[in-house]
C-alpha atoms as a PDB file:
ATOM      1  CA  UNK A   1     105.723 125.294 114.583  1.00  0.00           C
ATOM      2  CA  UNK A   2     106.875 123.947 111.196  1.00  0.00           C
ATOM      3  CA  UNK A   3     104.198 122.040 109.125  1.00  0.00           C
ATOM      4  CA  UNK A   4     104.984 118.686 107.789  1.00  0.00           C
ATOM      5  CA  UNK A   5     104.496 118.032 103.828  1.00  0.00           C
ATOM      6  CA  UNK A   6     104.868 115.179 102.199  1.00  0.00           C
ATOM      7  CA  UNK A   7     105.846 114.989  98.600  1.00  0.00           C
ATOM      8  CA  UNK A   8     105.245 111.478  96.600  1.00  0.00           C
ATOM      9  CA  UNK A   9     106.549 111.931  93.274  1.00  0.00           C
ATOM     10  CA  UNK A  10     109.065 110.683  90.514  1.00  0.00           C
ATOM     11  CA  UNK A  11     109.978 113.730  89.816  1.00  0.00           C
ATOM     12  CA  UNK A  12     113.206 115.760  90.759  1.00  0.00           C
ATOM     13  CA  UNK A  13     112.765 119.448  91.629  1.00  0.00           C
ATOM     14  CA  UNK A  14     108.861 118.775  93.380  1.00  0.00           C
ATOM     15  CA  UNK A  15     110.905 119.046  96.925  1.00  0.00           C
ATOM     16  CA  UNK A  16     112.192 122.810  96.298  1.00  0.00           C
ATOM     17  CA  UNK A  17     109.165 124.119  94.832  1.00  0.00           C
ATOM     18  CA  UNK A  18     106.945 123.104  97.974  1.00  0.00           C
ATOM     19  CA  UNK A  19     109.496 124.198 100.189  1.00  0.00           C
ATOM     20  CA  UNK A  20     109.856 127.675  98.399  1.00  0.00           C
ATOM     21  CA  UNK A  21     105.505 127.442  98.662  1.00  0.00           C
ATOM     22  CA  UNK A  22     105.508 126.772 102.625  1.00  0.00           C
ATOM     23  CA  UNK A  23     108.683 128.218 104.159  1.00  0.00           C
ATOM     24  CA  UNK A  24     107.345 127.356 107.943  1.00  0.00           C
ATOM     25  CA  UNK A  25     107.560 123.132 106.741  1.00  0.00           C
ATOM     26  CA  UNK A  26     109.354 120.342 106.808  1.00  0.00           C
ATOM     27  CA  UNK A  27     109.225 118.680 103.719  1.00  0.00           C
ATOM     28  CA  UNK A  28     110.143 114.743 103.422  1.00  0.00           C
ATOM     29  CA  UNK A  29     109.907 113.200 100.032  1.00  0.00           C
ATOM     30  CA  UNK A  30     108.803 109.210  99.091  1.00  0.00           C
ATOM     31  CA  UNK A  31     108.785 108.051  95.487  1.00  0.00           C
ATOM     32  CA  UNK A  32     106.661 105.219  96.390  1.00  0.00           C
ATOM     33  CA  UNK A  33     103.782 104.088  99.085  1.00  0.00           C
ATOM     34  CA  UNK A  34     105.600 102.062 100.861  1.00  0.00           C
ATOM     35  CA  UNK A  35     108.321 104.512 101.576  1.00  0.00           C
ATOM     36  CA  UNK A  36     105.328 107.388 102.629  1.00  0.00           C
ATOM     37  CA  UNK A  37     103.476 104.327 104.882  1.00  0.00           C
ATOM     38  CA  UNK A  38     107.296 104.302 106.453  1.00  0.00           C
ATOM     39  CA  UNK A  39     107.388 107.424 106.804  1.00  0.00           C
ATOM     40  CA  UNK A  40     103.922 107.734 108.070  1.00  0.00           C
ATOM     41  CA  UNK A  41     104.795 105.505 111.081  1.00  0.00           C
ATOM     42  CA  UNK A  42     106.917 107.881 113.189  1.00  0.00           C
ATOM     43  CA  UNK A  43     104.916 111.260 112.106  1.00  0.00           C
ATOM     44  CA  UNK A  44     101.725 112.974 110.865  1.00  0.00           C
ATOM     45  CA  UNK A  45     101.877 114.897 108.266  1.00  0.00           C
ATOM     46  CA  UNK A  46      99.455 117.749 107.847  1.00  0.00           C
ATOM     47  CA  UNK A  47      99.518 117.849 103.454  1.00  0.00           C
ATOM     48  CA  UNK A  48     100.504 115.545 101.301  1.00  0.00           C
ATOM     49  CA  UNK A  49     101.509 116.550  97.218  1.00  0.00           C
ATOM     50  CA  UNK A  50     100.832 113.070  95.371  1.00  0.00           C
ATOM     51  CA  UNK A  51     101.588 112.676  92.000  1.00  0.00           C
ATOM     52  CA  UNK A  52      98.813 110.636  90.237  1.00  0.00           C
ATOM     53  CA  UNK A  53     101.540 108.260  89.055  1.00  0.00           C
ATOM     54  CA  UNK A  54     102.434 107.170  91.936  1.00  0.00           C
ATOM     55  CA  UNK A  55      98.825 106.118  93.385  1.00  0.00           C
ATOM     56  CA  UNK A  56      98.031 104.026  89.914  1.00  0.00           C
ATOM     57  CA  UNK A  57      99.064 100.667  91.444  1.00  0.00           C
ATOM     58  CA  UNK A  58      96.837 100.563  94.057  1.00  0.00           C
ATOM     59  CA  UNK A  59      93.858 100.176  92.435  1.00  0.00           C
ATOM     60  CA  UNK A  60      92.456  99.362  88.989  1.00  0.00           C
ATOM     61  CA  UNK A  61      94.359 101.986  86.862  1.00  0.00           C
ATOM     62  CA  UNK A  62      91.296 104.032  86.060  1.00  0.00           C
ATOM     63  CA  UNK A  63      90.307 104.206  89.753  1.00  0.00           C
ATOM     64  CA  UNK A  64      91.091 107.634  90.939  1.00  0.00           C
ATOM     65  CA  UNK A  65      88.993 107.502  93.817  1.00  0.00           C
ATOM     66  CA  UNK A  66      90.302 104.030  94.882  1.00  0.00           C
ATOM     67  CA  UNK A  67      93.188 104.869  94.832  1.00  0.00           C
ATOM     68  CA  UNK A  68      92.714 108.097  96.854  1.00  0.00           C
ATOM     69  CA  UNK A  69      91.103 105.866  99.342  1.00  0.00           C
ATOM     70  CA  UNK A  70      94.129 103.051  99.509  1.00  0.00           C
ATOM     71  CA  UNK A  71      96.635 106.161 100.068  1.00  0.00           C
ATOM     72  CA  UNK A  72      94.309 107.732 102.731  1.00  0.00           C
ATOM     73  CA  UNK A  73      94.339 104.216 104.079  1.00  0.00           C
ATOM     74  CA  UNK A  74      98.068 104.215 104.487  1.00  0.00           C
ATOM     75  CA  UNK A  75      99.007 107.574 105.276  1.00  0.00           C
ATOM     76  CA  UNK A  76      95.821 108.444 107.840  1.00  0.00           C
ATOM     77  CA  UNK A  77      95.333 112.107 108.640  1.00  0.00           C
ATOM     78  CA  UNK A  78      96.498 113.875 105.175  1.00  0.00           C
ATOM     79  CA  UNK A  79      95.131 116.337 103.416  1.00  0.00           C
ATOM     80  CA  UNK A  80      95.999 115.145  99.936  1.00  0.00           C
ATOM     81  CA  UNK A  81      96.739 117.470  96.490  1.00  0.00           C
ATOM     82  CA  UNK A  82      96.861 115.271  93.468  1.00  0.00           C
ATOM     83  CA  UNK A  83      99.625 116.316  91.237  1.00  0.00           C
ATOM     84  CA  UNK A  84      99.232 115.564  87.442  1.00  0.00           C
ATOM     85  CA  UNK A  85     101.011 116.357  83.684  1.00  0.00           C
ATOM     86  CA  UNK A  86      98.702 118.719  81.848  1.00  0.00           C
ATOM     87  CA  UNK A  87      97.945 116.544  79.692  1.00  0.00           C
ATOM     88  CA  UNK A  88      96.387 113.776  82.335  1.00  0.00           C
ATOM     89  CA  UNK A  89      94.019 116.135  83.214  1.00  0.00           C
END
């Protein structure tokens, strides 16, 4: 049975590289949270590959774990892997 990813990130390319990482998955991509939360609705998916980017609006920009929190909020069920630039880290 196929594993279901989901990939939340600006950036083009993210979608292959998971795929080529977990060949037994199906991998759906959103570029923001309301577009995972609508995705989120008619499945559960197992992993989700955020990048950090994407989580900043929903809470105080310096707020990882808030906003960690307001994602797990929306898409219940994930385990989450926080994507960032080298240099955010």
């Amino acid at each position: 049975m196929a594993i279901k990813i989901l990939v939340m990130t600006p950036e083009a390319g993210v979608k292959k590289v998971v795929e080529a990482s977990f060949r037994d998955s199906h991998v759906h991509v959103a570029r923001r949270v309301d577009e995972a939360q609508a995705l989120a609705v008619d499945q559960r998916f197992e992993y989700a590959f955020v990048d950090v980017s994407v989580l900043r609006p929903l809470a105080d920009h310096d707020d990882h774990e808030g906003c960690l929190h307001a994602f797990r909020q929306s898409v219940p069920g994930v385990r989450v892997v926080v994507l960032s630039a080298q240099k955010g880290i």
